[in-house]
Protein backbone atom coordinates (compact mmCIF):
# COMPACT_ATOMS: atom_id res chain seq x y z
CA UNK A 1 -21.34 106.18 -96.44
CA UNK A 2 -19.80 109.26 -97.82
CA UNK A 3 -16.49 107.71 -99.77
CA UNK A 4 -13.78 109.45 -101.39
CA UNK A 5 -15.36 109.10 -104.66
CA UNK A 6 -18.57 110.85 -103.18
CA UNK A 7 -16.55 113.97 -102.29
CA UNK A 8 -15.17 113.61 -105.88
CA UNK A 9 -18.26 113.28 -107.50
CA UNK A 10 -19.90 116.44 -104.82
CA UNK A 11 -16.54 118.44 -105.69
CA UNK A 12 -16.86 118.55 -109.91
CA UNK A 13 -20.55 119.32 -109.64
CA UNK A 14 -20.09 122.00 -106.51
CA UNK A 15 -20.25 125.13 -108.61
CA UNK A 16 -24.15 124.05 -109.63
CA UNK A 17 -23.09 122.57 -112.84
CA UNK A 18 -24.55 119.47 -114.38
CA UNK A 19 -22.61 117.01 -116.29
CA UNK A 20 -22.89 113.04 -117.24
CA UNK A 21 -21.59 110.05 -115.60
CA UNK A 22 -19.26 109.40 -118.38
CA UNK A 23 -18.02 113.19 -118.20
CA UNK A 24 -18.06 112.83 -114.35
CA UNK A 25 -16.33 109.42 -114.71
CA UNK A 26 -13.37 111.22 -116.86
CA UNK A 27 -13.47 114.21 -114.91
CA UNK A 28 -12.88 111.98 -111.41
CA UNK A 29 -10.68 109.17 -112.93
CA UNK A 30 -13.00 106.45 -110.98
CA UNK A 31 -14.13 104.13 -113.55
CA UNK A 32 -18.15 103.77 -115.11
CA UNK A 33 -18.75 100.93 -113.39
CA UNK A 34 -18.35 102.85 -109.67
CA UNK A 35 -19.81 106.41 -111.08
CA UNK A 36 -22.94 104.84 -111.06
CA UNK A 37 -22.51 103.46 -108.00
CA UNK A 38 -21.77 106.17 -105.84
CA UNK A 39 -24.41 108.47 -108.17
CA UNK A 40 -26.91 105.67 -107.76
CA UNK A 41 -26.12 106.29 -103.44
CA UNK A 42 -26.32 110.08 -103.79
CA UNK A 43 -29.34 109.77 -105.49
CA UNK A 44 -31.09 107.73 -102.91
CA UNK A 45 -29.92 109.68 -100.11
CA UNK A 46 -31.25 113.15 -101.67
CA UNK A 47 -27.38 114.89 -102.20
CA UNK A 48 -27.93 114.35 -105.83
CA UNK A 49 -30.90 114.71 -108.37
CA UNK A 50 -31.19 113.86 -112.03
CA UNK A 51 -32.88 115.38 -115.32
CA UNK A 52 -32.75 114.09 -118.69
CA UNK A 53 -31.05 116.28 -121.36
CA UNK A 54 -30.68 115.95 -125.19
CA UNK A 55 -30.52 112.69 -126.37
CA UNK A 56 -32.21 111.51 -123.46
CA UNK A 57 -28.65 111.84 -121.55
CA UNK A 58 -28.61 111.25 -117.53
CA UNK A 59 -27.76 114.63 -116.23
CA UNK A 60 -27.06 115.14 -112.44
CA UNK A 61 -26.53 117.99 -110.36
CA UNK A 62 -26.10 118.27 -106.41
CA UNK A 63 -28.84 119.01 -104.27
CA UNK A 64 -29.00 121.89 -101.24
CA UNK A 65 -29.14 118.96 -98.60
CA UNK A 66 -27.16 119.83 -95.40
CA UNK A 67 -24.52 117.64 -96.11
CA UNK A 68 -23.70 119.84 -99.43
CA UNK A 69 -23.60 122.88 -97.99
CA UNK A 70 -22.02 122.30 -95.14
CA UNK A 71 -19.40 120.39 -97.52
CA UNK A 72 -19.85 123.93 -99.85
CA UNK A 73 -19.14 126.10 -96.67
CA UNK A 74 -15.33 124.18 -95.58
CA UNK A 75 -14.41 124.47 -99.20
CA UNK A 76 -15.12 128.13 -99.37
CA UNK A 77 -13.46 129.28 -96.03
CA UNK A 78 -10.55 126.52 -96.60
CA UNK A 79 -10.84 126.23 -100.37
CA UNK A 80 -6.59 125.74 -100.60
CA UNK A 81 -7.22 122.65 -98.82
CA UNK A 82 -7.60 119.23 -101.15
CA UNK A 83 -10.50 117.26 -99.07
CA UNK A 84 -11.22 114.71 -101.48
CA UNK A 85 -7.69 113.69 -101.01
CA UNK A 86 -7.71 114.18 -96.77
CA UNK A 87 -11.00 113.37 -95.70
CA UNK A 88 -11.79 109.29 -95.71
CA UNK A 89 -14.85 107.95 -94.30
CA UNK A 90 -12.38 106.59 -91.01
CA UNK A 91 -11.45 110.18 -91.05
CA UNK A 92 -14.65 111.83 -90.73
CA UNK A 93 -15.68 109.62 -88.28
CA UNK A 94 -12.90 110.81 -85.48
CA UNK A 95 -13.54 114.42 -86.54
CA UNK A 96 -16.77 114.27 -85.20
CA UNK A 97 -15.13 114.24 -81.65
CA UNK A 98 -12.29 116.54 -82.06
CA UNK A 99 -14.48 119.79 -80.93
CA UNK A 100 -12.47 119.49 -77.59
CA UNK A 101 -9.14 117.84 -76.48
CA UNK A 102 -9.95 113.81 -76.58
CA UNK A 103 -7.46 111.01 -76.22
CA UNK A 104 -6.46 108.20 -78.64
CA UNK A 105 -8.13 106.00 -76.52
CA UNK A 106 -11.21 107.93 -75.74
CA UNK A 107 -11.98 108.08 -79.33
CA UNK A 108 -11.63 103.74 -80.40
CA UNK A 109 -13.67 103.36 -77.25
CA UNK A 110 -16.50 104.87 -78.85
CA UNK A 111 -16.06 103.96 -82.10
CA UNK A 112 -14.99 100.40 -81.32
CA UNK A 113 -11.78 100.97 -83.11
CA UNK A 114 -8.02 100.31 -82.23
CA UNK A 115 -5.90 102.88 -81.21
CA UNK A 116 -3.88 102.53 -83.97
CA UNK A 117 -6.82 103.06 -85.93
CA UNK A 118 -7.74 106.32 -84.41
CA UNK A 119 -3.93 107.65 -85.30
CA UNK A 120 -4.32 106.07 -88.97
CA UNK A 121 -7.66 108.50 -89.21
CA UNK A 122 -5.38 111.14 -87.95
CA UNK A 123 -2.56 110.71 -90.07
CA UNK A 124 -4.13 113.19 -92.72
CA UNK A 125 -4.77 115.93 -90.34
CA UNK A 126 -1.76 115.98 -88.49
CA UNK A 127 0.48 116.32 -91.21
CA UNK A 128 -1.04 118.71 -92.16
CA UNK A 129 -1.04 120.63 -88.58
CA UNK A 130 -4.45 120.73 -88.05
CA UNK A 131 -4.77 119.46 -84.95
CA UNK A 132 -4.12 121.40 -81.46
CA UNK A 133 -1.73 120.53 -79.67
CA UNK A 134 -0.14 117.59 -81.19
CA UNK A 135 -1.07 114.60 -78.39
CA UNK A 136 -1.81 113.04 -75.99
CA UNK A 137 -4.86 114.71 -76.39
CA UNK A 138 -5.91 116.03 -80.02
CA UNK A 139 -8.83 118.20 -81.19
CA UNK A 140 -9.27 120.46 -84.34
CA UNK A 141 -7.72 124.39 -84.58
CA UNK A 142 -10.10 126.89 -84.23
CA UNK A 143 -10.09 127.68 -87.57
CA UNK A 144 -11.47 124.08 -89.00
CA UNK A 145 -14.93 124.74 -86.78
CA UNK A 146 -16.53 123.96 -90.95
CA UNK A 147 -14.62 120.33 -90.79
CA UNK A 148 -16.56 119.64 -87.27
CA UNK A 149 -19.83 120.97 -88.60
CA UNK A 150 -19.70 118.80 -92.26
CA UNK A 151 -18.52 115.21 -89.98
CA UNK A 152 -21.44 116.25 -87.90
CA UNK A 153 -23.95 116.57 -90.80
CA UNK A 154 -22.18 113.25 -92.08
CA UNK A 155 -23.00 111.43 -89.24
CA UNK A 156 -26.32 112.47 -88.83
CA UNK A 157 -27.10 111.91 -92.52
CA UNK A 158 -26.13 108.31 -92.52
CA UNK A 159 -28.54 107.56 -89.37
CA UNK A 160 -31.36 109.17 -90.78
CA UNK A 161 -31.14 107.76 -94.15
CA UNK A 162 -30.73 104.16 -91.94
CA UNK A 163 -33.44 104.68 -90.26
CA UNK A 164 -35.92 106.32 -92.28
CA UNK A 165 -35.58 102.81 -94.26
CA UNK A 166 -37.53 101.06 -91.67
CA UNK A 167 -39.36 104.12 -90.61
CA UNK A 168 -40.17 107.17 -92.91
CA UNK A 169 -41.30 109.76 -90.55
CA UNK A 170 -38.23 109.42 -88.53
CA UNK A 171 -36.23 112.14 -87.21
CA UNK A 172 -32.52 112.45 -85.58
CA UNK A 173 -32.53 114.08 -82.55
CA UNK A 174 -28.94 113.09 -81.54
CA UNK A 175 -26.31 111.24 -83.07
CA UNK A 176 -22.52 110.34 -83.27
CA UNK A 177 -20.85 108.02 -85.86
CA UNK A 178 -22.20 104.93 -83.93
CA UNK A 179 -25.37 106.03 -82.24
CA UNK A 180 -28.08 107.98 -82.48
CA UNK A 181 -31.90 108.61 -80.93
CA UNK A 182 -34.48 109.26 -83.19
CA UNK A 183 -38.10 110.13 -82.64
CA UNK A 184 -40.76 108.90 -85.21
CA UNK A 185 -44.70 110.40 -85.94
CA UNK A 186 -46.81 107.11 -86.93
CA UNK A 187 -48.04 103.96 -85.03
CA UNK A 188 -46.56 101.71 -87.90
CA UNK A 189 -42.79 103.29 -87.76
CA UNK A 190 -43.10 102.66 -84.12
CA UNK A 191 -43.84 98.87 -84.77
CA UNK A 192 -41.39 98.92 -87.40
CA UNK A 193 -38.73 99.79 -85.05
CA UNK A 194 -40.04 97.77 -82.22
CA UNK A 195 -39.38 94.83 -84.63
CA UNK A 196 -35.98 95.93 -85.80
CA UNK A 197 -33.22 94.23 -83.67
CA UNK A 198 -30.82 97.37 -84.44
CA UNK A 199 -33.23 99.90 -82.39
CA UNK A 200 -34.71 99.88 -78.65
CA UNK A 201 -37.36 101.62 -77.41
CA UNK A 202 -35.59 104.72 -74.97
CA UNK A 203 -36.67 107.68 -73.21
CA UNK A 204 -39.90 108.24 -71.01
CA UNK A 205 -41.25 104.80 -72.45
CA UNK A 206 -38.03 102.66 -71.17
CA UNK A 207 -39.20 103.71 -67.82
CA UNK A 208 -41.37 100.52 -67.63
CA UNK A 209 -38.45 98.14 -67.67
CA UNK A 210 -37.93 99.60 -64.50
CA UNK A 211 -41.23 99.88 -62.94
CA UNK A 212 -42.04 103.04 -63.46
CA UNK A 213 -45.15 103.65 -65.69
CA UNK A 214 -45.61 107.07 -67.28
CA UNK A 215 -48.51 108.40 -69.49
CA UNK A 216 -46.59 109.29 -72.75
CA UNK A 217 -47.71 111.68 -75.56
CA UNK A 218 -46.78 110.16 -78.95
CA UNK A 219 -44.61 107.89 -80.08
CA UNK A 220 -41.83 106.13 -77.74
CA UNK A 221 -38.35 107.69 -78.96
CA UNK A 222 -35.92 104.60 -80.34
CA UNK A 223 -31.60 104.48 -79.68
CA UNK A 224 -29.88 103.19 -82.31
CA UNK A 225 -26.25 101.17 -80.96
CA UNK A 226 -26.05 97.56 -81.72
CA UNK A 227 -22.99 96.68 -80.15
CA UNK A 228 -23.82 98.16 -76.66
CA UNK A 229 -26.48 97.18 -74.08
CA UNK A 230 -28.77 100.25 -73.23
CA UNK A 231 -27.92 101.27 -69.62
CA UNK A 232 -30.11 103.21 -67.27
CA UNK A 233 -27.50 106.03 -67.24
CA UNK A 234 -28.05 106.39 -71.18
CA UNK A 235 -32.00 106.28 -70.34
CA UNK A 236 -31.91 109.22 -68.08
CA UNK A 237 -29.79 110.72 -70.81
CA UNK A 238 -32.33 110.59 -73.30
CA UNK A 239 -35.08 111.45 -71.34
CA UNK A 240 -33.71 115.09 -70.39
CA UNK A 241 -32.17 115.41 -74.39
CA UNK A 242 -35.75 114.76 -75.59
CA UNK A 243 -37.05 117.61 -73.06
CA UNK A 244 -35.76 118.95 -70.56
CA UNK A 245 -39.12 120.45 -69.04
CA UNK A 246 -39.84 120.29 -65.25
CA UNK A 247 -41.91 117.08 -65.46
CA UNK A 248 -39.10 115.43 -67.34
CA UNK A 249 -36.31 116.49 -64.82
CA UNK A 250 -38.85 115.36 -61.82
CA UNK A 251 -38.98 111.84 -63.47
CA UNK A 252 -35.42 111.52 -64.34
CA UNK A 253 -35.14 112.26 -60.83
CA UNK A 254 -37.34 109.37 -59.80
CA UNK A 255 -35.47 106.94 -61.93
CA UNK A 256 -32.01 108.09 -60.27
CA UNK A 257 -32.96 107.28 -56.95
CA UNK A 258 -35.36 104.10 -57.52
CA UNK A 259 -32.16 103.01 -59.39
CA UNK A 260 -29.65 104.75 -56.92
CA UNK A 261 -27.62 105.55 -60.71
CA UNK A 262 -24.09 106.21 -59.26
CA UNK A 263 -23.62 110.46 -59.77
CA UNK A 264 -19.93 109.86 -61.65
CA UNK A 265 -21.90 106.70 -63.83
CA UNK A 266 -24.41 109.28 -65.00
CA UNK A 267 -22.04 112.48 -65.08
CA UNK A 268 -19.60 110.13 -67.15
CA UNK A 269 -22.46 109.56 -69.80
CA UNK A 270 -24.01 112.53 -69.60
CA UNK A 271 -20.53 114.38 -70.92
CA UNK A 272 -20.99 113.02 -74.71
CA UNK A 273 -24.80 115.20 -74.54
CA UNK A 274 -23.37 118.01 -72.80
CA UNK A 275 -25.72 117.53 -70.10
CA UNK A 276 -22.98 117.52 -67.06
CA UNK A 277 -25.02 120.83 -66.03
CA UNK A 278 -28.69 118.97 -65.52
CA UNK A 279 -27.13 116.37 -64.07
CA UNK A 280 -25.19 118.04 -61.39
CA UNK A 281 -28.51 120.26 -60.51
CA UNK A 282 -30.58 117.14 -60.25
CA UNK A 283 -28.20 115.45 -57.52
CA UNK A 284 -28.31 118.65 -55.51
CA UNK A 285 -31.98 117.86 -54.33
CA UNK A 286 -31.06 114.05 -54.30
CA UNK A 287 -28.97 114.90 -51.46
CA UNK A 288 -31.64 116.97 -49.76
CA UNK A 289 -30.08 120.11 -50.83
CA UNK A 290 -33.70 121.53 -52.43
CA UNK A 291 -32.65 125.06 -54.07
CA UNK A 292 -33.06 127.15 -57.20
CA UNK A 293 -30.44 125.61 -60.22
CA UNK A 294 -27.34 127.83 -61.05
CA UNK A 295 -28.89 127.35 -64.59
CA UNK A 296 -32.68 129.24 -64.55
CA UNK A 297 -33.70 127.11 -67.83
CA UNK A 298 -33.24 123.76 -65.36
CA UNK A 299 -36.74 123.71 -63.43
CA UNK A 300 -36.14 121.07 -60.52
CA UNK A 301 -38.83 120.26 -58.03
CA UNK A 302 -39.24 121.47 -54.90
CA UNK A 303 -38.87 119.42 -51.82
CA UNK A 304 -42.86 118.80 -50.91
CA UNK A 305 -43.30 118.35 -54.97
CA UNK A 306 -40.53 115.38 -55.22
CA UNK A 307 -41.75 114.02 -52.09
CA UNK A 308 -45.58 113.44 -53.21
CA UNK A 309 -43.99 112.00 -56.85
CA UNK A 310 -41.97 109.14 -54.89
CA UNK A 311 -45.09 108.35 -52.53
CA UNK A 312 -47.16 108.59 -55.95
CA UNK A 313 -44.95 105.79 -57.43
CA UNK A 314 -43.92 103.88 -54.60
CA UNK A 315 -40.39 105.08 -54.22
CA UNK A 316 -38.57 105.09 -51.06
């Protein structure tokens, strides 16, 4: 987690300068004892490395991990801003949906938060007027786009460095402060997940569950959300976020009306992967409307091709 302190710490050594963690400890005001800490952390997550200087001193410097520079790029284009004094973990994570108007309540929903705490992560932003317009509904000004991006390399950071734990070859496909769907390379990360209670298998594989049995190329892709069950809305989510290829859509298809996924239970989920456009094409032939999509990259199937796929796997 990316603390206060962290920001502190990624702040004094910005300019590419190295120092100690006693000189960063009296340069920060946070005491030894946490300076090693949080350095320890930023070491293990790649934001920091270390050298040895005279003396055989610790000497650590920041790294050009995403996380940096995208914390390097807000400072420069909003450098009379103090974010080591705004932006709190709670903060960060309710910035990552401000890149459109959102509710109070939209926002604890998905970060299984109160209210109240949604407005307490607020607090710091909107006295400070950057948020437009001022409620019910709040989302960033135009000109903080660089605060969206760095909660959004935040987010992703923390999943990968979670997962790639358990699994090394990991990588984050999609994520938001509570979730995220990864895809890994090796037989052993797959079985490493598979035995993880956190993660469930998603995408093209998940199909099974509902009697649908694909030939897949690689590794199943794994969802990350503990406290929610895994619907079949979220599946069809994945699937089309993984690729969005004609076989893909066809198959997503297939699940939909084997299923008979309600269009406003899918169109509902599909807004948070910006995938209301797919979705909508995909019901259009589900209602035996079989055209070309609005959208030339979506590929749907034509009417004799969907037809043969649901005789193929016994879908009426």
């Amino acid at each position: 987690m990316l603390t206060k302190a962290s920001l502190a710490l990624i702040d004094t050594l910005n300019a590419g300068r190295e120092a100690t963690p006693n000189e960063l400890a009296s340069e920060t005001g946070f005491s030894q004892d946490h300076i090693y800490e949080v350095l320890d952390e930023l070491l293990a997550s790649g934001l920091l490395t270390e050298s040895r200087g005279s003396k055989n001193r610790r000497l650590v410097r920041v790294t050009d991990h995403p996380v940096v520079e995208s914390y390097r790029d807000l400072r420069s284009k909003l450098s009379h801003i103090n974010w080591t004094e705004i932006l709190s973990p709670a903060t960060l994570r309710v910035c990552w949906y401000l890149d459109e108007p959102r509710r109070a309540t939209e926002i604890s929903d998905r970060l299984n938060i109160t209210r109240q705490g949604v407005h307490n992560a607020l607090s710091p932003l909107k006295h400070r007027a950057m948020l437009s317009p001022s409620g019910p509904e709040y989302a960033l000004t135009d000109d903080l786009s660089p605060l969206l991006t760095f909660a959004r390399e935040v987010a992703a950071h923390e999943h990968r460095s979670r997962v790639r734990e358990l699994a090394p070859s990991a990588t984050v496909e999609w994520s938001d402060p509570e979730r995220a769907l990864v895809r890994v390379q090796t037989s052993e990360d797959t079985t490493a997940l598979e035995s993880a209670t956190e993660w469930r298998v998603t995408g093209l594989a998940r199909f099974q569950e509902y009697g649908l049995q694909f030939f897949l190329a690689g590794e199943p892709a794994f969802w990350y959300a503990p406290d929610e069950d895994l619907t079949a809305s979220e599946v069809v989510c994945h699937t089309l976020l993984l690729d969005s290829g004609s076989r893909r859509v066809s198959y997503s298809m297939l699940l939909i009306e084997k299923l008979d996924i309600d269009k406003e239970t899918l169109t509902e989920t599909a807004t948070w992967y910006d995938l209301e456009t797919v979705v909508a094409a995909m019901y259009r032939p589900l209602h035996d409307e079989f055209e070309t999509a609005d959208d030339l990259s979506i590929i749907l199937p034509s009417e004799p091709e969907f037809t043969a796929l649901k005789e193929q796997y016994g879908v009426s």
